[in-house]
Protein backbone atom coordinates (compact mmCIF):
# COMPACT_ATOMS: atom_id res chain seq x y z
CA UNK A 1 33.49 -19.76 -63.55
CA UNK A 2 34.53 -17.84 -60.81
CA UNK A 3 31.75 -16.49 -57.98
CA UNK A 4 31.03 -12.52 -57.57
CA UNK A 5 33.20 -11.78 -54.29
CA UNK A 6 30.92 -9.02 -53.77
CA UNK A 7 27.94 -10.95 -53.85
CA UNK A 8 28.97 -13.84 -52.02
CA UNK A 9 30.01 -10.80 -49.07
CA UNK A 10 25.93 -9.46 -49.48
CA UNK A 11 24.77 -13.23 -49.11
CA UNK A 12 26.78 -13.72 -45.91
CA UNK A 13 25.78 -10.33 -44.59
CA UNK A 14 22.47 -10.87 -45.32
CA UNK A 15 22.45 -14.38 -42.98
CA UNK A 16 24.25 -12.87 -40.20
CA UNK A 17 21.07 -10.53 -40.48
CA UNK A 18 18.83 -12.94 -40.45
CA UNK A 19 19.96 -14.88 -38.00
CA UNK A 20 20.24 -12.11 -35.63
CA UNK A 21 16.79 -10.94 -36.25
CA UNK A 22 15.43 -14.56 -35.98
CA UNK A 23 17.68 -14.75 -32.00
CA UNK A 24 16.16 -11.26 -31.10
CA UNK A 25 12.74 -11.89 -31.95
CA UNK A 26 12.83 -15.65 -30.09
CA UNK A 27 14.08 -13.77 -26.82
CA UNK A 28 11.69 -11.50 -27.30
CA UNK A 29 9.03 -13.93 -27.08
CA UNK A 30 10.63 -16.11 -24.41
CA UNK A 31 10.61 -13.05 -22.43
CA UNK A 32 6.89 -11.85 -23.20
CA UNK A 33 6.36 -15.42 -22.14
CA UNK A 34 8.00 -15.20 -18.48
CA UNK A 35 6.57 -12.07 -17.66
CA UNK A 36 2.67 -12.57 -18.85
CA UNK A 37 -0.22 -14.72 -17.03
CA UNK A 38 -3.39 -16.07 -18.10
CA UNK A 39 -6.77 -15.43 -16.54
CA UNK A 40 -8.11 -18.27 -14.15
CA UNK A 41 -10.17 -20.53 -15.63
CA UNK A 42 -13.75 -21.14 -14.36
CA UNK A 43 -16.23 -23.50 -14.08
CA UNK A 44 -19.48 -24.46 -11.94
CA UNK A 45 -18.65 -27.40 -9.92
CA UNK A 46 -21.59 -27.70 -8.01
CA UNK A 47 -24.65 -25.47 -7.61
CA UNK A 48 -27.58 -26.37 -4.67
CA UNK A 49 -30.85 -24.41 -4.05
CA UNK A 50 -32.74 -24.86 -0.75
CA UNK A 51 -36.07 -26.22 -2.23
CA UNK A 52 -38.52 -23.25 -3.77
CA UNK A 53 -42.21 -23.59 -3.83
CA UNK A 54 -42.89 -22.03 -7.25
CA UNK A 55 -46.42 -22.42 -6.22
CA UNK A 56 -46.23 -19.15 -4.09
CA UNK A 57 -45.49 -15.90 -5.56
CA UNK A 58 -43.62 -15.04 -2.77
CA UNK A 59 -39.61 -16.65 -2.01
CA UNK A 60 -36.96 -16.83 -0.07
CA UNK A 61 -34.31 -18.05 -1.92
CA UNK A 62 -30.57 -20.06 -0.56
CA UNK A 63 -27.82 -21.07 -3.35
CA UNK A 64 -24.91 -23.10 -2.46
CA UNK A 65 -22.40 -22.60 -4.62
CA UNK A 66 -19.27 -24.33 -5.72
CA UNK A 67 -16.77 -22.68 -7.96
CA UNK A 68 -13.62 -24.53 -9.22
CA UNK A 69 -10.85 -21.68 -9.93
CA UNK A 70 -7.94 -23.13 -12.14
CA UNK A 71 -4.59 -21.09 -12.05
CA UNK A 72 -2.84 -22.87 -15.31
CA UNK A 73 0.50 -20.46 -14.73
CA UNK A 74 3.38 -21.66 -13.40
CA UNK A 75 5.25 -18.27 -11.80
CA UNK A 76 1.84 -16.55 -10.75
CA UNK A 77 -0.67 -16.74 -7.64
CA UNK A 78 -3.48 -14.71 -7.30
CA UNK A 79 -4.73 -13.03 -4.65
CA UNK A 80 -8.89 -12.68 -4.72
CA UNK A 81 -10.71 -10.18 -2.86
CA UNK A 82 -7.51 -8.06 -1.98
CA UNK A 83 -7.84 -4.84 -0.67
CA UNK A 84 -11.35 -3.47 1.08
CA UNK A 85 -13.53 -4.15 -1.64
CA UNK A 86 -14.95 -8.29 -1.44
CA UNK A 87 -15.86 -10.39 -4.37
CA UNK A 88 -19.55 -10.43 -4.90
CA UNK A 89 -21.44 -13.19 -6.42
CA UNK A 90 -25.12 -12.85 -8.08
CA UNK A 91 -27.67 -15.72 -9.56
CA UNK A 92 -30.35 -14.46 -12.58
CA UNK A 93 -32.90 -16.10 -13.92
CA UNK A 94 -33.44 -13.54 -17.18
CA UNK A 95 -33.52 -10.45 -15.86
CA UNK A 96 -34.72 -11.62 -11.98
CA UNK A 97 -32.07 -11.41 -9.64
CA UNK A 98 -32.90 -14.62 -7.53
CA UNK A 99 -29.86 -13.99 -5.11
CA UNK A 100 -26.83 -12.49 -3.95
CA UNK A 101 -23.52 -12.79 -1.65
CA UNK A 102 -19.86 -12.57 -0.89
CA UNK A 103 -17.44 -14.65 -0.84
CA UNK A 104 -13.90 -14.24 1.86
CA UNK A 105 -10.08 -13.51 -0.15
CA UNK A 106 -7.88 -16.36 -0.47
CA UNK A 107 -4.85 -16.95 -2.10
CA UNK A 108 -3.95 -19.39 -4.95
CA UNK A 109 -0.83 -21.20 -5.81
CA UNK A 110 0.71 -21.59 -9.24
CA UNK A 111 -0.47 -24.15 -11.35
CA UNK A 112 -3.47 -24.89 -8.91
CA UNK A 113 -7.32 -25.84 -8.70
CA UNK A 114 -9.33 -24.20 -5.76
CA UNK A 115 -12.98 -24.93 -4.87
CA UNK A 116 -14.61 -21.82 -3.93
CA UNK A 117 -17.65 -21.91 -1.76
CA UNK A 118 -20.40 -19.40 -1.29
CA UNK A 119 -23.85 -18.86 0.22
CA UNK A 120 -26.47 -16.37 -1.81
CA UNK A 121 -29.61 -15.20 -0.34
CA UNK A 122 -32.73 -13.48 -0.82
CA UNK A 123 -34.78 -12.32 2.11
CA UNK A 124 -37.97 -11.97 0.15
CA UNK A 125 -38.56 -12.09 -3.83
CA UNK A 126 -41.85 -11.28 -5.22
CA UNK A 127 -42.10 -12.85 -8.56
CA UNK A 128 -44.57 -11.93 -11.11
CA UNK A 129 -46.87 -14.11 -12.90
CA UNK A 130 -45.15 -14.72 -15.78
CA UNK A 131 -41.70 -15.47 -13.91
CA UNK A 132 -42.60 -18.01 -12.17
CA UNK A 133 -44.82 -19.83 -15.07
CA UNK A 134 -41.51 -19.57 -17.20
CA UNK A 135 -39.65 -21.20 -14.11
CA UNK A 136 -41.65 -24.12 -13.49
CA UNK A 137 -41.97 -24.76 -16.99
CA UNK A 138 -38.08 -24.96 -17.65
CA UNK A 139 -37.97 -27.36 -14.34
CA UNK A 140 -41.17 -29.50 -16.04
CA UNK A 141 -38.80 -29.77 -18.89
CA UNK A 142 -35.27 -30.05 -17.20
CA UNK A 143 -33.80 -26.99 -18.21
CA UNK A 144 -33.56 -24.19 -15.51
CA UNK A 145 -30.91 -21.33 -18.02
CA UNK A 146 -29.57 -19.20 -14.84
CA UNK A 147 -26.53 -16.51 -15.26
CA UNK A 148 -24.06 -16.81 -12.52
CA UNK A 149 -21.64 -13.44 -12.24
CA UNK A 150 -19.11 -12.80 -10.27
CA UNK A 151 -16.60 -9.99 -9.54
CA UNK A 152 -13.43 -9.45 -7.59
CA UNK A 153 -10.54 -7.61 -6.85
CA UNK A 154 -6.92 -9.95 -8.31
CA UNK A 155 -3.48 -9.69 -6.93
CA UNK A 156 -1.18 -11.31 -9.47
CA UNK A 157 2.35 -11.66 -7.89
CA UNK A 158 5.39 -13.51 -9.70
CA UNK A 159 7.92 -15.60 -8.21
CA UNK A 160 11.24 -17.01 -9.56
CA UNK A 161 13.59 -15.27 -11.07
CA UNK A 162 15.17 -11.93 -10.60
CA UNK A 163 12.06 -10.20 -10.76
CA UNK A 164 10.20 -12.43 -8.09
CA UNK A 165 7.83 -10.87 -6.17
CA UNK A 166 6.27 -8.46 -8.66
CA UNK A 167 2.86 -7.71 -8.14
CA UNK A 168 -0.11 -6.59 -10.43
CA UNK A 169 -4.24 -5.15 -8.96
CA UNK A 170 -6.94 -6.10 -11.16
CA UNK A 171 -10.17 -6.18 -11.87
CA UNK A 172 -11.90 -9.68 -12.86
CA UNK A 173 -15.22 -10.23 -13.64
CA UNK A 174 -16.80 -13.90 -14.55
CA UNK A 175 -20.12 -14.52 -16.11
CA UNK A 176 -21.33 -18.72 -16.29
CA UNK A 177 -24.48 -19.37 -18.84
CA UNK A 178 -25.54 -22.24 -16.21
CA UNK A 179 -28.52 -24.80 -17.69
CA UNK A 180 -29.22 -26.82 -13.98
CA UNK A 181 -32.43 -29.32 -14.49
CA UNK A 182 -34.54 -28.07 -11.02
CA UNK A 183 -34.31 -25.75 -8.34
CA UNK A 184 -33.98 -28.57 -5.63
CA UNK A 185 -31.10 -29.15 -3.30
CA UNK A 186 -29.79 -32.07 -5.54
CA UNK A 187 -29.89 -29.95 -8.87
CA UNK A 188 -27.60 -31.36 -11.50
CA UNK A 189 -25.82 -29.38 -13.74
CA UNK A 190 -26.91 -29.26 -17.36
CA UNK A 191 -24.53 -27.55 -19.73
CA UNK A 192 -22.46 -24.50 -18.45
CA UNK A 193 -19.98 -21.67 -20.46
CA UNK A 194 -17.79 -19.17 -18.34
CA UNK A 195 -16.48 -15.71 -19.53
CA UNK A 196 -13.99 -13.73 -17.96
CA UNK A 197 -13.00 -10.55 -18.67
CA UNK A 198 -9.73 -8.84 -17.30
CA UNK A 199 -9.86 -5.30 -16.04
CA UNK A 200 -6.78 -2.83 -15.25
């Protein structure tokens, strides 16, 4: 028994279809692929607080701070704190504000880890009763729960390729759930979880 001609001719046009769809849609993706980045990672690498005296009601707070930046892409650096506007870093304890600073641009390679380090102060903080009970009941127990934002300015450029040198501003803002077990100058870290949300 003899095949249909005509359907044999549909089956063959039909896979020269397919198979064009199936190439288009793979260098579509291999393209989305070259030309996209993913955020920096972020974690806490090391957080230090001049010893407080919870005793007092009255403090003058100093956080060293150690961020580790991870740029997993391959064809992107980043640029933080371009343009006139500096990254700003904050510390919370609930809904105190414990301290504050800036840290100075630098650039980051592809596929690159950076230590960041900062300074935050406080020239006076008045905390209320009930503030400072919480706090040196989470250090009696080991378990200090501080928020650690950040925001910045971030120059994405590409390289390679013919469209090397292509550059993207935007916004980034971090914020680190950071469990530290006292407020002493040899604080350990806990338990941490970054965020980071992308901004055009």
């Amino acid at each position: 028994m003899s095949s249909n001609p005509t359907m044999r001719s549909i089956l063959v046009i039909s896979c020269f279809f397919c198979l064009c769809f199936s190439l288009t849609t793979l260098i579509y993706f291999c393209h989305l692929y070259e030309y996209s980045w993913t955020p920096p990672i972020y974690a806490i690498h090391r957080l230090s607080v001049d010893e407080l005296n919870l005793s007092s009601p009255t403090l003058w707070p100093k956080f060293e701070l150690q961020i580790a930046v991870k740029n997993q892409n391959k064809l992107f650096s980043f640029s933080y704190g371009t343009g006139s506007k500096r990254g700003s870093t904050t510390v919370r304890y609930s809904s105190v504000s414990l301290a504050y600073g800036f840290h100075t641009p630098f650039y980051q390679e592809p596929d690159n880890v950076a230590v960041v380090q900062t300074e935050l102060l406080r020239q006076i903080l008045l905390l209320s009763d009930s503030a400072r009970k919480s706090l040196m009941s989470d250090e009696k127990h080991g378990a200090i729960a501080l928020q650690v934002g950040m925001a910045s300015t971030l120059g994405v450029t590409r390289h390679g390729g013919g469209s090397g040198g292509e550059f993207q501003m935007v916004s980034v803002g971090v914020r680190c759930e950071v469990v530290v077990d006292r407020l002493k100058p040899d604080s350990k870290i806990v338990s941490q979880s970054c965020k980071v949300s992308i901004h055009e």
